[in-house]
N, C-alpha and C. Protein backbone atom coordinates (compact mmCIF):
# COMPACT_ATOMS: atom_id res chain seq x y z
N UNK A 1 0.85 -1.18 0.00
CA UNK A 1 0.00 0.00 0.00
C UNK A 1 0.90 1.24 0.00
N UNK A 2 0.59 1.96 -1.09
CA UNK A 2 1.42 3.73 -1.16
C UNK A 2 0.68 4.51 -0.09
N UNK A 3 1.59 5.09 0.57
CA UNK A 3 1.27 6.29 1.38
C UNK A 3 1.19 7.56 0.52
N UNK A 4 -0.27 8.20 0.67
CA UNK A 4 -0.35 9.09 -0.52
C UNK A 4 0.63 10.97 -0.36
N UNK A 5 0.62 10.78 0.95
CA UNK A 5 1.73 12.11 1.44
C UNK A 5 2.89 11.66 1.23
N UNK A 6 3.47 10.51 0.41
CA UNK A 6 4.93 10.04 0.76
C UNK A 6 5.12 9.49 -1.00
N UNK A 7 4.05 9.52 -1.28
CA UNK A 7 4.55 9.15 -2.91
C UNK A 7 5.31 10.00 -3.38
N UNK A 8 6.40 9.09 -4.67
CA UNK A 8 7.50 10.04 -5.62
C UNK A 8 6.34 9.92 -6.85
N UNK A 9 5.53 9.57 -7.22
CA UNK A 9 4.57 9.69 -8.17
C UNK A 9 4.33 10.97 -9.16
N UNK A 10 4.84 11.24 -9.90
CA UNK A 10 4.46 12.55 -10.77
C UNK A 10 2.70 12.94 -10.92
N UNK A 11 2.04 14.23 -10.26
CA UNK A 11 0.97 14.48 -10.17
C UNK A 11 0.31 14.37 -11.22
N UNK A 12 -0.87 14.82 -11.27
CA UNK A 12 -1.94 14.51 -12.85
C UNK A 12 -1.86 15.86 -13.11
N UNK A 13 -1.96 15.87 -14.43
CA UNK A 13 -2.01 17.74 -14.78
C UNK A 13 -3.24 18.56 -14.06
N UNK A 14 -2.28 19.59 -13.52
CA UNK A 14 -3.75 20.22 -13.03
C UNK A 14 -3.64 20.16 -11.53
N UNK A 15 -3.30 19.31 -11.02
CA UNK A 15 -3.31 19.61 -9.78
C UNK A 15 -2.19 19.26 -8.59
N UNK A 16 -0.67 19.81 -9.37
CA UNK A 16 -0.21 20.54 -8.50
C UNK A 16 -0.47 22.16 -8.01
N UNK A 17 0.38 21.97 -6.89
CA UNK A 17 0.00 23.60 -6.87
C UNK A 17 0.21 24.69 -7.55
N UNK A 18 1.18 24.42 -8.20
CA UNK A 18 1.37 25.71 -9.67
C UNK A 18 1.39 24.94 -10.65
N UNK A 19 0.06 24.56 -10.93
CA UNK A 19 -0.34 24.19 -12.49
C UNK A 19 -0.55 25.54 -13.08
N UNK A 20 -0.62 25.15 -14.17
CA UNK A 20 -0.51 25.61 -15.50
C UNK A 20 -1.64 26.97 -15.22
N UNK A 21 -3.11 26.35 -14.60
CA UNK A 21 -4.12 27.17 -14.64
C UNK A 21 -3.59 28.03 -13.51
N UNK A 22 -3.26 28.01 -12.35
CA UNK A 22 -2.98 28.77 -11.95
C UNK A 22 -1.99 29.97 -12.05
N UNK A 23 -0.97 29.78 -12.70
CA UNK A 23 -0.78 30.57 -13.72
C UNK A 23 -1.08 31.62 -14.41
N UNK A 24 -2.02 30.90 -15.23
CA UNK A 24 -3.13 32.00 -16.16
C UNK A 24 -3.48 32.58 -15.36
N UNK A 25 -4.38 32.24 -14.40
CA UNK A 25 -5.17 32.83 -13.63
C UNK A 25 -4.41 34.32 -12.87
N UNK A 26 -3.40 33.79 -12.06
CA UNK A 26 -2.50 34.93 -11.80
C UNK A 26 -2.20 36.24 -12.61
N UNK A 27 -1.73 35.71 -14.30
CA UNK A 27 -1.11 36.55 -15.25
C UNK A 27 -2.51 37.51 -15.35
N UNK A 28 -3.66 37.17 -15.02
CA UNK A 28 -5.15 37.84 -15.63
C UNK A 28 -5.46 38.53 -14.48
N UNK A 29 -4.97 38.50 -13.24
CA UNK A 29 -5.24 39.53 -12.17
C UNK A 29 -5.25 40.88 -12.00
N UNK A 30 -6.09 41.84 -12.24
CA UNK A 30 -6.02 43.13 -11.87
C UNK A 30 -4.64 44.00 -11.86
N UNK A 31 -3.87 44.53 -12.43
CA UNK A 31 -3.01 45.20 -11.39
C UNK A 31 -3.16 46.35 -9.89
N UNK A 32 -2.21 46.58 -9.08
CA UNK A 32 -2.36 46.92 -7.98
C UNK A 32 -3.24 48.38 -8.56
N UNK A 33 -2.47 48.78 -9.69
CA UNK A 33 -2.61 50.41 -10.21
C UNK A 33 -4.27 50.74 -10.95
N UNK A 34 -4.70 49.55 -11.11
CA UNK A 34 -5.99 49.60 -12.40
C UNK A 34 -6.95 50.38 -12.17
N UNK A 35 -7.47 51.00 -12.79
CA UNK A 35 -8.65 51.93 -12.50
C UNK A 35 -9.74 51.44 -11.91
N UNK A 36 -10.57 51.72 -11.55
CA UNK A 36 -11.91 51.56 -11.23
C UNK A 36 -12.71 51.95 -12.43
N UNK A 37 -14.04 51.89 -12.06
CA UNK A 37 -15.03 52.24 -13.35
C UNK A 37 -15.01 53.77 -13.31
N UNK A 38 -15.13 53.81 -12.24
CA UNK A 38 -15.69 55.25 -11.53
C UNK A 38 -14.35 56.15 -11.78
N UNK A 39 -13.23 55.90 -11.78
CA UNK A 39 -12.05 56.45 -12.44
C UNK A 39 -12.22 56.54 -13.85
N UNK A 40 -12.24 55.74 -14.38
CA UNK A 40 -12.84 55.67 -15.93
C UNK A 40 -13.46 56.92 -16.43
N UNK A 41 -15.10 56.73 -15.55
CA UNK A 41 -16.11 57.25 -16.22
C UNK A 41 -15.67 58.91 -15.94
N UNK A 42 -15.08 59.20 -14.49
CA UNK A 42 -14.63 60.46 -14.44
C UNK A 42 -13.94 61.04 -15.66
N UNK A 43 -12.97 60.21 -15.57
CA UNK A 43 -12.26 60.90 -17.00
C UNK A 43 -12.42 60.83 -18.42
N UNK A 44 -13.24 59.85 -18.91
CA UNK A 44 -14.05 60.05 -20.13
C UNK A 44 -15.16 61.33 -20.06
N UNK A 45 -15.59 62.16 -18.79
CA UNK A 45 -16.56 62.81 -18.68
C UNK A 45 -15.49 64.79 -18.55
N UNK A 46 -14.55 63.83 -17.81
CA UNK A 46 -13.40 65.46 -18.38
C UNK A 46 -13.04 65.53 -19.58
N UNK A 47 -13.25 64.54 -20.24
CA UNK A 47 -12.83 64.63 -21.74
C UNK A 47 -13.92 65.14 -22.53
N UNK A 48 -15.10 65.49 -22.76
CA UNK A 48 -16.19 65.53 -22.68
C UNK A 48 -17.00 64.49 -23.41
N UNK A 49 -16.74 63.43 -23.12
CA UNK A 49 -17.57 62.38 -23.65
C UNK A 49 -19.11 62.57 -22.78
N UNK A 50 -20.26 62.45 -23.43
CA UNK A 50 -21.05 62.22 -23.52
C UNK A 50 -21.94 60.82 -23.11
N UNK A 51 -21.48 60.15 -23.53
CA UNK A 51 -22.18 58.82 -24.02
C UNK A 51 -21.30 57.72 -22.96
N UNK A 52 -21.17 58.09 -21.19
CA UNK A 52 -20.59 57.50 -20.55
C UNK A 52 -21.76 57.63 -19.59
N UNK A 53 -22.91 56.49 -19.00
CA UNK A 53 -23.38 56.41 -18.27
C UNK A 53 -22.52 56.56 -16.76
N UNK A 54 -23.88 56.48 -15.85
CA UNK A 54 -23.50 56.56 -14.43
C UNK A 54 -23.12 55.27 -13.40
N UNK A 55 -24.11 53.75 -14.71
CA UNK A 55 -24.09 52.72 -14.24
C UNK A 55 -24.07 51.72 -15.59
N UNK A 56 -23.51 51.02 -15.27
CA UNK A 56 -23.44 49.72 -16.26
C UNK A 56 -21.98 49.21 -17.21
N UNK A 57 -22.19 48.87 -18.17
CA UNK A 57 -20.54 48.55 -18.41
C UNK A 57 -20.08 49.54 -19.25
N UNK A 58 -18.45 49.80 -19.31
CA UNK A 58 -18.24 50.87 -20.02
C UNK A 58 -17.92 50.15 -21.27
N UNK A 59 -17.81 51.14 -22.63
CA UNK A 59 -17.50 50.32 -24.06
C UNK A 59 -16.12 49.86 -23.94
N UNK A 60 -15.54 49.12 -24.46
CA UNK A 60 -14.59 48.65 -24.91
C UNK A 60 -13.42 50.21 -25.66
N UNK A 61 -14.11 51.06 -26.25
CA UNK A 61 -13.56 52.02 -26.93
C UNK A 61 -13.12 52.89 -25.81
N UNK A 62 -13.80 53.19 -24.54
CA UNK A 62 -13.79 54.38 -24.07
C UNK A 62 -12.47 53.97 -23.04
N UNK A 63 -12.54 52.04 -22.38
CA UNK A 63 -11.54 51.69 -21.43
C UNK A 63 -10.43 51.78 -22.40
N UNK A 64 -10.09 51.67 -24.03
CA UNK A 64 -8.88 51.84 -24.57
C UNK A 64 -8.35 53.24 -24.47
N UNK A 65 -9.19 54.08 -24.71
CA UNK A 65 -8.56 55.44 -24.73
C UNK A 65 -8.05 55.72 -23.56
N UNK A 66 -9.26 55.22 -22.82
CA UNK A 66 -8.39 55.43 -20.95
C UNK A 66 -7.22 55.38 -20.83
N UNK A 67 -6.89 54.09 -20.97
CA UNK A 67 -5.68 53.25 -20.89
C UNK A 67 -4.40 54.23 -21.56
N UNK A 68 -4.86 54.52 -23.17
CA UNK A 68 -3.60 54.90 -24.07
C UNK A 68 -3.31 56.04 -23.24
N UNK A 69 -4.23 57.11 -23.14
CA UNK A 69 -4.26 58.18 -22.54
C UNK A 69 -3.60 58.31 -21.01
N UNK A 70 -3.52 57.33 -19.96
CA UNK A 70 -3.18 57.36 -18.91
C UNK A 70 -2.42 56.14 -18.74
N UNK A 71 -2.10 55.17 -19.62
CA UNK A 71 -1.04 54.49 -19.12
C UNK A 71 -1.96 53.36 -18.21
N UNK A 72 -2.63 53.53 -17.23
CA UNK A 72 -3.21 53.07 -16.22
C UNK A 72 -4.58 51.87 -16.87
N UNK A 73 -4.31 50.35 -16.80
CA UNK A 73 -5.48 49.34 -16.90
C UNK A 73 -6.88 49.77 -16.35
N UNK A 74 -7.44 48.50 -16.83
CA UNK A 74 -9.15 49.14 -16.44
C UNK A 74 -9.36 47.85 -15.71
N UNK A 75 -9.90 47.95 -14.05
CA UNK A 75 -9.88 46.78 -13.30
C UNK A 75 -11.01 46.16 -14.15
């Protein structure tokens, strides 16, 4: 009988502790610096965009400009 805390057994993919997915998962985390929405929407609204609600998701167009414009991700 193998003792399962004492096996030399190579794990199944996936579930050591730094598999692969965890990984990804990490690389896709927020940075510390990322905006908020509400950072966002402020400054699409100093810019004078228009067409930036108060609630809901922002476009895809408006978090790029963010970004180019400030350097700074969109959480």
């Amino acid at each position: 009988m193998t003792d399962i805390y004492t096996s030399t057994e190579t794990p199944l993919p996936g579930t050591s502790a730094l598999s692969e997915t965890t990984a990804e998962t990490t690389a896709e985390a927020p940075a510390s610096n990322a905006a908020s929405a509400a950072d966002v929407r402020a400054w699409a609204r100093s810019q004078g965009r228009t067409d930036v609600g108060d609630r809901g998701r922002l476009s895809r167009t408006v978090k790029e400009e963010f970004t180019k414009a400030t350097g700074r991700p969109v959480a």
